[in-house]
C-alpha atoms as a PDB file:
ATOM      1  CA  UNK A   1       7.111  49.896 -18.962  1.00  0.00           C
ATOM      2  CA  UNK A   2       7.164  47.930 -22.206  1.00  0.00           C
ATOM      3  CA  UNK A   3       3.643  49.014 -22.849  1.00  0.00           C
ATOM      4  CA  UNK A   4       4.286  52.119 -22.885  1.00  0.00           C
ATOM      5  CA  UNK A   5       7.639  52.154 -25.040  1.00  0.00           C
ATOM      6  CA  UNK A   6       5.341  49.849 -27.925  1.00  0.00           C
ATOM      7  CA  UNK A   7       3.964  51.399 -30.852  1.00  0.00           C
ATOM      8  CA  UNK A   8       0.218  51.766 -28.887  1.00  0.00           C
ATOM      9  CA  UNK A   9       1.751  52.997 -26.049  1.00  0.00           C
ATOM     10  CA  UNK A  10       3.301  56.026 -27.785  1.00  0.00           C
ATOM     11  CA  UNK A  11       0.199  56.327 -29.720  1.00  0.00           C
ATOM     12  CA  UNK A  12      -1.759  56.659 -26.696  1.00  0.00           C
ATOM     13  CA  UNK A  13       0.706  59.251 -25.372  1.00  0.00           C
ATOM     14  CA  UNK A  14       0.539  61.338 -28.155  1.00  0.00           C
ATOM     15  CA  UNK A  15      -3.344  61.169 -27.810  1.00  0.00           C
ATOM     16  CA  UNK A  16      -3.499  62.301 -24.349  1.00  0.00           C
ATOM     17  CA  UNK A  17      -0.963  65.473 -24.771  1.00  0.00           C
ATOM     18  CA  UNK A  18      -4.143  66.904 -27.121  1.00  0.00           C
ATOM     19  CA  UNK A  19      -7.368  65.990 -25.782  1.00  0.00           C
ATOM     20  CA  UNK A  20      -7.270  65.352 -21.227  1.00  0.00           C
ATOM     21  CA  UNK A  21      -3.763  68.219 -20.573  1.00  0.00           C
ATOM     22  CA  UNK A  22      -4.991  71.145 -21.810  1.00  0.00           C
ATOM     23  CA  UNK A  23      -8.526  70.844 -20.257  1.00  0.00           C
ATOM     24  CA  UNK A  24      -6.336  70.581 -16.798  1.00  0.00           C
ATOM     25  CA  UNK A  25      -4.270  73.492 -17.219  1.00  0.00           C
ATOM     26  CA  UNK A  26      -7.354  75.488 -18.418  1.00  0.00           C
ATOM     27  CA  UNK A  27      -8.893  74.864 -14.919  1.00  0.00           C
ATOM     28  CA  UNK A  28      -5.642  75.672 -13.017  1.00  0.00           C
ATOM     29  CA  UNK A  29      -4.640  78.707 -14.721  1.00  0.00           C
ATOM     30  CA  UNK A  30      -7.725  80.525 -16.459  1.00  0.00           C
ATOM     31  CA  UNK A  31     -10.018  79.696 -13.342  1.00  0.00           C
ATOM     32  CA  UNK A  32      -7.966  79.175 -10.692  1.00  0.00           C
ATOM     33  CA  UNK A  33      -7.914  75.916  -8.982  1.00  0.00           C
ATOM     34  CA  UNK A  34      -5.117  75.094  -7.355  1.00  0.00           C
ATOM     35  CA  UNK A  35      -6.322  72.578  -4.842  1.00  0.00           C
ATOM     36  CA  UNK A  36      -9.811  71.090  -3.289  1.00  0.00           C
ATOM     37  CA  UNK A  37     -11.301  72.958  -0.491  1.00  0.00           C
ATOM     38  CA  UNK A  38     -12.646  69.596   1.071  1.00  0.00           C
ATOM     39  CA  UNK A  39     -10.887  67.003   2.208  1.00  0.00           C
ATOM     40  CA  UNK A  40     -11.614  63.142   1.882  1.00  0.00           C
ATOM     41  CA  UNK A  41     -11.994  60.898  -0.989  1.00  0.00           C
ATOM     42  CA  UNK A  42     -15.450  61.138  -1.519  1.00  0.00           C
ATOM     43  CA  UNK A  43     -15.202  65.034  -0.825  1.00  0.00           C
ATOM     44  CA  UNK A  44     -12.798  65.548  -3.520  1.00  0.00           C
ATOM     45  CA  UNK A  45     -14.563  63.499  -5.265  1.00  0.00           C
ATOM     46  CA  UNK A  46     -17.981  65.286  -5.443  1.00  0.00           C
ATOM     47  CA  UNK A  47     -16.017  68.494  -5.930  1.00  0.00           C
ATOM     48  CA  UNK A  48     -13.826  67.439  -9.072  1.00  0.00           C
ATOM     49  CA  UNK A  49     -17.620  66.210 -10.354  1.00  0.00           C
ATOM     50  CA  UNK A  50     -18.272  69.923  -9.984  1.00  0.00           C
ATOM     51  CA  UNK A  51     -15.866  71.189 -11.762  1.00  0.00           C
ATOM     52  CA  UNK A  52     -15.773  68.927 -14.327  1.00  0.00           C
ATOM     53  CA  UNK A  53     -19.630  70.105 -14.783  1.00  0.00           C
ATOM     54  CA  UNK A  54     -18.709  73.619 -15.018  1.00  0.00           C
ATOM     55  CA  UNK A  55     -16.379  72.827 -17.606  1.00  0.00           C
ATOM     56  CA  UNK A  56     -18.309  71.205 -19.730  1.00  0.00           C
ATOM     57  CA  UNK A  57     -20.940  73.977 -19.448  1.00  0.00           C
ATOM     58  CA  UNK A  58     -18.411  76.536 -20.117  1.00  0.00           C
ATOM     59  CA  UNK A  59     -17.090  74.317 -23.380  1.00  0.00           C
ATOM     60  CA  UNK A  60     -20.845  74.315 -24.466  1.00  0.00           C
ATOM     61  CA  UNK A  61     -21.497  77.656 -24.132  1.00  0.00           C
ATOM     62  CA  UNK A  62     -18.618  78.882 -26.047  1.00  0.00           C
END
């Protein structure tokens, strides 16, 4: 808890609002994933990889 209430921690916080959350809510809203088809860790797993691939082609392509 302290680490996040220090100086760092809110720096860190900040970061993250800009650069991971609006790659998520791309995914859920503009291509619709609202949960994994498989189930299992390693399942999910190997899907998330997936669409973390086509995101990153899609971001390269644009």
């Amino acid at each position: 808890d302290e680490l996040l209430k220090s100086e760092e921690g809110i720096q860190k916080r900040k970061k993250r609002c800009f650069d991971v959350e609006p790659v998520f809510g791309n995914i859920k809203h503009n291509h619709n994933f609202r949960r994994f088809m498989l189930r299992g860790k390693q399942k999910v797993e190997i899907e998330w990889g997936l669409i973390a691939i086509a995101q990153n082609i899609r971001k390269k392509a644009a």
